[in-house]
Protein backbone atom coordinates (compact mmCIF):
# COMPACT_ATOMS: atom_id res chain seq x y z
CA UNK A 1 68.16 34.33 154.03
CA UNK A 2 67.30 30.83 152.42
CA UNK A 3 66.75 28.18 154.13
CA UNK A 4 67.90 24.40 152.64
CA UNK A 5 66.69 20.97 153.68
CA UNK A 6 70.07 18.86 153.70
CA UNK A 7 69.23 14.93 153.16
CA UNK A 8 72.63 12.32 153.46
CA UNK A 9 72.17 8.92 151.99
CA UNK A 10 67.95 8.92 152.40
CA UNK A 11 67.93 10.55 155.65
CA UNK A 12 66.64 13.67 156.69
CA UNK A 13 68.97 15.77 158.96
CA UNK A 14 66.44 18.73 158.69
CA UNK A 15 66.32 21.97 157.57
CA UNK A 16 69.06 25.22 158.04
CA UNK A 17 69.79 28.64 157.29
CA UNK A 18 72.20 29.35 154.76
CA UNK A 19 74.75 30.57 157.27
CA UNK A 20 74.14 27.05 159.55
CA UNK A 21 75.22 25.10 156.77
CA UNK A 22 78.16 27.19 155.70
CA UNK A 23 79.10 26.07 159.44
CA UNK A 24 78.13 22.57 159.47
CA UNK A 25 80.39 22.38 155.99
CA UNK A 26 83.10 24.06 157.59
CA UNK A 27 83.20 22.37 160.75
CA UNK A 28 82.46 18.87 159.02
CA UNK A 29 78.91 18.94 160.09
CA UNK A 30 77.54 18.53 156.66
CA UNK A 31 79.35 16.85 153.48
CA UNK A 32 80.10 17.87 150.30
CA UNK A 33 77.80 14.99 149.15
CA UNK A 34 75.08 15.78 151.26
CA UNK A 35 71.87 16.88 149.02
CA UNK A 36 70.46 20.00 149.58
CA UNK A 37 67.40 22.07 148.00
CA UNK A 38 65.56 25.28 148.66
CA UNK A 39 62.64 27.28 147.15
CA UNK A 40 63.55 27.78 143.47
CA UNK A 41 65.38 24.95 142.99
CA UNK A 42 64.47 22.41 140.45
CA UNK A 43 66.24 19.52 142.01
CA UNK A 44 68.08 18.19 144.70
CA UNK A 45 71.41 18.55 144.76
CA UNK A 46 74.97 18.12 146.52
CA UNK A 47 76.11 20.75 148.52
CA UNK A 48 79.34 21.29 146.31
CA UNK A 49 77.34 21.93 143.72
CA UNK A 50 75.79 24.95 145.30
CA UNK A 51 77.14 27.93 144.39
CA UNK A 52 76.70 29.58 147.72
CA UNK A 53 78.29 26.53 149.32
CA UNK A 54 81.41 25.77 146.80
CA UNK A 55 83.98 27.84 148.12
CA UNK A 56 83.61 25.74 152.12
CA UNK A 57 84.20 22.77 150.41
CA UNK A 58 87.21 21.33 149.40
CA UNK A 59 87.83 19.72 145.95
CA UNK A 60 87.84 16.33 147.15
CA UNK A 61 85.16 16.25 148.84
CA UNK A 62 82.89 17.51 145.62
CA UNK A 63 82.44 14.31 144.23
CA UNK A 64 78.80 12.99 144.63
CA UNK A 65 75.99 11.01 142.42
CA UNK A 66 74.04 13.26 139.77
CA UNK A 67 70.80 14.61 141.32
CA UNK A 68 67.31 13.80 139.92
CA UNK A 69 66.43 15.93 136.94
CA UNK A 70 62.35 14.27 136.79
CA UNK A 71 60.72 17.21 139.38
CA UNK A 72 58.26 19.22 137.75
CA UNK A 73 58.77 22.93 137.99
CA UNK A 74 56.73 24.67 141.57
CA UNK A 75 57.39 21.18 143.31
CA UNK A 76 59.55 19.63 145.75
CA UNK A 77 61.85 17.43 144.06
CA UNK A 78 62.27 13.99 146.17
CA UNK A 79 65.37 12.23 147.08
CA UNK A 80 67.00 9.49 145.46
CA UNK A 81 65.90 7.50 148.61
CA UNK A 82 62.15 6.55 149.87
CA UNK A 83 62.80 7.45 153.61
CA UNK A 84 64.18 11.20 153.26
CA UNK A 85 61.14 12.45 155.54
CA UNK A 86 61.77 12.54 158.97
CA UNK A 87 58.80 13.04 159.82
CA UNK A 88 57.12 15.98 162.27
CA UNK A 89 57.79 16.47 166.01
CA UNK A 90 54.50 14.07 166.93
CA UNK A 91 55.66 11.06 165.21
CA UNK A 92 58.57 11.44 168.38
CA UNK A 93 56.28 11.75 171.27
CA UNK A 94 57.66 8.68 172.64
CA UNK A 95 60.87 10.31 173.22
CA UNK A 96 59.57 14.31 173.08
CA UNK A 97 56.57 13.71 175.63
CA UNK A 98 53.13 14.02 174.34
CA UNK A 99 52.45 17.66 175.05
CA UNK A 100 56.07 18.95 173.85
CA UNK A 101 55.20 16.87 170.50
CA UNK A 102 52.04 18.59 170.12
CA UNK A 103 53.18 21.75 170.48
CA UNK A 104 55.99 21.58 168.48
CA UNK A 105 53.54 20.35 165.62
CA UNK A 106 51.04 22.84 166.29
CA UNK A 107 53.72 25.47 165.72
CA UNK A 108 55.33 24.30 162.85
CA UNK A 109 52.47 23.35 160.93
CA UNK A 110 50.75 26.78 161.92
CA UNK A 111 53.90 29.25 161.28
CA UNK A 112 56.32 26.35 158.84
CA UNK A 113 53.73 24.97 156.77
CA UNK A 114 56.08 24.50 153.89
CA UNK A 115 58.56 22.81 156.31
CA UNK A 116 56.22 20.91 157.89
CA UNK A 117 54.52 18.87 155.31
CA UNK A 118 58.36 18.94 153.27
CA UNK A 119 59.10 16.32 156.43
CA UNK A 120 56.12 14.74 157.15
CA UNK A 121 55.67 11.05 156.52
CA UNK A 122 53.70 10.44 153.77
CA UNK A 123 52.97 6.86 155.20
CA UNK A 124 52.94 5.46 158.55
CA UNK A 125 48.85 4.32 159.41
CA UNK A 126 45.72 6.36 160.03
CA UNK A 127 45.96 6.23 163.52
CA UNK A 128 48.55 8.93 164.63
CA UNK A 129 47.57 11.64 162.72
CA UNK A 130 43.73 11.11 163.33
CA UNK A 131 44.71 11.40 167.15
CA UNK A 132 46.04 14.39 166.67
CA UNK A 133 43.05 16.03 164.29
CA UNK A 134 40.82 14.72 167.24
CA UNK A 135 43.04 16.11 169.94
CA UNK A 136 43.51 19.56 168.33
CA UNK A 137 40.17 20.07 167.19
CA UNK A 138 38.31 18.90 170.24
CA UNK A 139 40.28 21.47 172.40
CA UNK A 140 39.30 24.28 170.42
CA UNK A 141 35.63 23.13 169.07
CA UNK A 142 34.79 22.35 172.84
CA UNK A 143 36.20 25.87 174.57
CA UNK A 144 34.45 27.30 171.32
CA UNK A 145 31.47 25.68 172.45
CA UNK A 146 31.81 27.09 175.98
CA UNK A 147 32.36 30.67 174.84
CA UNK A 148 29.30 30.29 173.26
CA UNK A 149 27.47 29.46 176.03
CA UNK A 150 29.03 32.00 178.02
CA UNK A 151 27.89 34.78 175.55
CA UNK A 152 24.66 33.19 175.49
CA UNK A 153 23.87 33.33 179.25
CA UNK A 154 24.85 37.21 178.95
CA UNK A 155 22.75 38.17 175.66
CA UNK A 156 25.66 38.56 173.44
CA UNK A 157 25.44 38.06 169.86
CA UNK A 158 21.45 36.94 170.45
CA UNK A 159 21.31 38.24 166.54
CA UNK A 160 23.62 36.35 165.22
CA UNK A 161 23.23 32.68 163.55
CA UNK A 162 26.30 30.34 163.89
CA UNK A 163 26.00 26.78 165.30
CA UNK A 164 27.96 26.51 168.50
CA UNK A 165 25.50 29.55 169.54
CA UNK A 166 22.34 27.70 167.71
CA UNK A 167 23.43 24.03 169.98
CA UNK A 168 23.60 26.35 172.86
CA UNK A 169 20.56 27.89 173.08
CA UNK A 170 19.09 24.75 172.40
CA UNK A 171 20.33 23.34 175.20
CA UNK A 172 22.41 20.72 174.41
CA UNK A 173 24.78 20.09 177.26
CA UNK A 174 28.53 20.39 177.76
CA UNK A 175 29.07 16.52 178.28
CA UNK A 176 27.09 15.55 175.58
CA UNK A 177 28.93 17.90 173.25
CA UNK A 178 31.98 16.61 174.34
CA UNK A 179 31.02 13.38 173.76
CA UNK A 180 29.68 14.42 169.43
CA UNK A 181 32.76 16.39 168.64
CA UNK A 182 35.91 13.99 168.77
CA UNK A 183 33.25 11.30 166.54
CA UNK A 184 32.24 14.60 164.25
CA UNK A 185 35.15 15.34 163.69
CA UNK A 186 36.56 11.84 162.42
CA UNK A 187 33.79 11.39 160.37
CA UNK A 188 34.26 14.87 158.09
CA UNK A 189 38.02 14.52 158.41
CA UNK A 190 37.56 10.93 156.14
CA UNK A 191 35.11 12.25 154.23
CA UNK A 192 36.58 15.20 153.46
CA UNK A 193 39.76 13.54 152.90
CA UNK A 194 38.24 11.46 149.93
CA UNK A 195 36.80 14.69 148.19
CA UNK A 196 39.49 16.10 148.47
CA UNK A 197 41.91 13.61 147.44
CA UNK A 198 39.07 12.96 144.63
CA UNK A 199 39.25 16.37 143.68
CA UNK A 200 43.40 16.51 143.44
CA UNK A 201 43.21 12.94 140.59
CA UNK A 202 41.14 15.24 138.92
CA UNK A 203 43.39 17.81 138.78
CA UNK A 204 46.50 15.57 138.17
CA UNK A 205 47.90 16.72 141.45
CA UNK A 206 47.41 13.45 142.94
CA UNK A 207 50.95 11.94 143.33
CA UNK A 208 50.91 9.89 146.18
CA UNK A 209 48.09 7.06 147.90
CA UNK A 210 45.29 8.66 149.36
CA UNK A 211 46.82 8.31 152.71
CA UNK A 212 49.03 11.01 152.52
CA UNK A 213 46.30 13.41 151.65
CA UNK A 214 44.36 12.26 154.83
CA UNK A 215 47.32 13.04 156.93
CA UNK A 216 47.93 16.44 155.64
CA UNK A 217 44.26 17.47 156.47
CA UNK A 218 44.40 15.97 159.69
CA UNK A 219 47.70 17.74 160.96
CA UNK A 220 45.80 20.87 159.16
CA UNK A 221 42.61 20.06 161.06
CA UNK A 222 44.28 19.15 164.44
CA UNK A 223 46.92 22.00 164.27
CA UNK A 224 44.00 25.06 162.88
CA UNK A 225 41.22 23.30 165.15
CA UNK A 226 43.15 24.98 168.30
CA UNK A 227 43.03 28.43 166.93
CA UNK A 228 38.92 28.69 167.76
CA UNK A 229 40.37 29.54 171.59
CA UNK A 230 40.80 32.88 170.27
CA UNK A 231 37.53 34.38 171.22
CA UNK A 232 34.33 35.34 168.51
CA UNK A 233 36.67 35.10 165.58
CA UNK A 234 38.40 32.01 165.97
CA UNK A 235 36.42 29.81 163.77
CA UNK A 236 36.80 32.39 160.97
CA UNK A 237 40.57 32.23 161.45
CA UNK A 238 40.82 28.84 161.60
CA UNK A 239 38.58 27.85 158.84
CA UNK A 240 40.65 31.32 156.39
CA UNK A 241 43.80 29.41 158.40
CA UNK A 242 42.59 25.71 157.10
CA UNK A 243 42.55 26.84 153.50
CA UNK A 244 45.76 28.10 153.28
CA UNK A 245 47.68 25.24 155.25
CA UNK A 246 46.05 22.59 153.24
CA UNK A 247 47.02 24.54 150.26
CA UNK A 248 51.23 24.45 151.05
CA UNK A 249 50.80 20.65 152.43
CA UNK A 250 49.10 19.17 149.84
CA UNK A 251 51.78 20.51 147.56
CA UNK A 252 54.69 19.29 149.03
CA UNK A 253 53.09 16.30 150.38
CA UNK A 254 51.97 14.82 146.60
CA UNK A 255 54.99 17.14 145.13
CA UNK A 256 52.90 19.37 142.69
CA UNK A 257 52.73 22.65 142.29
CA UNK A 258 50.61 24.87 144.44
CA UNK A 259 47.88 25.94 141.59
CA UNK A 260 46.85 22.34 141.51
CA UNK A 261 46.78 22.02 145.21
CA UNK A 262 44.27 24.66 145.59
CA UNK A 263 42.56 23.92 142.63
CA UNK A 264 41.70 20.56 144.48
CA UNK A 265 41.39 22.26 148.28
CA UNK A 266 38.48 25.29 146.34
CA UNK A 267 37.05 22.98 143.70
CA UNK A 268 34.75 21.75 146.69
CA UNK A 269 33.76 24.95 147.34
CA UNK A 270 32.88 26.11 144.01
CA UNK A 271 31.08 23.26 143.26
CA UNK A 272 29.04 24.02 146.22
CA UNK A 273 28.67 27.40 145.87
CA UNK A 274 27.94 26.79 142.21
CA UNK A 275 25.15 24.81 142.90
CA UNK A 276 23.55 26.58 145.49
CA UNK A 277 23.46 29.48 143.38
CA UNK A 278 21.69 27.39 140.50
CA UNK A 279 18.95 25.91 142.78
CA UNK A 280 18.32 29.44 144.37
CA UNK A 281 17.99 30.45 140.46
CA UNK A 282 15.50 27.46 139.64
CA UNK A 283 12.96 28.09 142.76
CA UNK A 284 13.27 31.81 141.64
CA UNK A 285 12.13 30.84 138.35
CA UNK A 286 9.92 28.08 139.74
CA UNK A 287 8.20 30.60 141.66
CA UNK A 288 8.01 33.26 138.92
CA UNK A 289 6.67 30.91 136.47
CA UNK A 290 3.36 29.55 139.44
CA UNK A 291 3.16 33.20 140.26
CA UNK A 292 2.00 34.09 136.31
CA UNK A 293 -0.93 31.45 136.70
């Protein structure tokens, strides 16, 4: 069944199943001028003018502004109105509590990830969404980190090269690990932010400040940074995990359409990958051409 986000007059009221807004219009929940829009629509628009929803609304209440006919097709269309996100669960710790708020973050950017970055804020400071990228992924890096010496101390995976198993055989200590990751991680989460973002003007994806592009990869980071408890192949999920999420929320974050998005989330990669795979072709040569003299 589809699922709509309903917006009245700039505000969010969140997002429904087809049958909860049949109620809400039938029970006067929801207004026949309230905007609405789901995957594969082009545009926002009022609920009367829904075909599913026409028949639960009454003739008079049908009237309602012309929606926006600018949003490029694989996009979410805004709102007439600047403050139609209402943002995600964290931005209401205050009232939620701060462990409720994560939670209900975690799990919505994790399972929702269209949802979640549909209603995030695009604006709003730095500092709340690096607190959560720093709370998330310090959790998971740091019980990561003690797996890793737990395997060590038995033997397990003595063969195998990753780095939480290379820092613990070299000894480096729980505190002082605790003390590298939360800094760590704020330092690739801005840098990474800016290639990124650099990456998606390339691409012509970029459609909002770079700010919004930093919060989407630090709910991403903060939400897929917990999924390393799961034991010996949590990093891999959560870096596999990564890609996708910042995939969905940099496309409805900057509204473009998802090929862009991923151009600018891989381009990184390739570019990387690219040019380790010329420089291991140059030394081969190198070392061809010195081995012929």
């Amino acid at each position: 069944m589809a699922t709509y986000h309903i917006n009245r007059s700039g505000t969010s009221l969140g997002t429904f199943s087809e049958e909860d807004v049949r109620t809400g219009l039938q029970s006067g929940r929801f207004l026949g001028t309230d905007l609405g829009w789901r995957e594969g629509m082009a545009t926002w628009q009022p609920l009367a003018q829904i075909s599913e929803f026409a028949p639960d609304i009454s003739a008079a209440g049908a009237a309602a502004p012309p929606p926006p006919q600018d949003a490029s097709p694989g996009s979410i269309p805004p709102v007439t109105t600047a403050g139609a996100r209402s943002g995600l669960p964290w931005d209401d710790r205050q009232e939620k509590g701060f462990f409720t708020a994560f939670i209900e973050t975690l799990q919505m950017v994790l399972i929702r990830p269209a949802e979640a970055f549909t209603v995030m804020k695009r604006e709003g400071g730095f500092g709340e969404p690096l607190i959560y990228a720093v709370v998330g992924g310090s959790v998971g890096a740091i019980v990561a980190f003690l797996f890793s010496l737990l395997f060590h101390s038995f033997g397990m995976f003595a063969g195998q090269r990753n780095p939480l198993g290379a820092m613990a055989g070299m000894g480096i200590g729980s505190i002082g690990f605790i003390v590298l990751v939360p800094l760590a991680i704020v330092i690739v989460l801005f840098i990474g932010a800016g290639i990124v973002h650099l990456c998606l003007m390339i691409v012509g994806g970029a459609n909002q400040p770079f700010e919004t592009t930093f919060r989407v990869l630090a709910f991403t980071q903060g939400s897929t940074g917990v999924l390393q408890l799961i034991p010996v192949c949590g990093g891999v999920i959560a870096a596999v995990w990564a890609i996708v999420v910042n995939c969905i929320g940099l496309a409805r974050a900057h509204e473009t359409d998802t090929g862009r998005a991923v151009l600018a989330v891989l381009l990184p990669l390739i570019l990387c990958c690219g040019g380790a795979i010329v420089l291991v072709m140059m030394l081969g040569l190198g070392a061809s051409a010195l081995s012929h003299h």
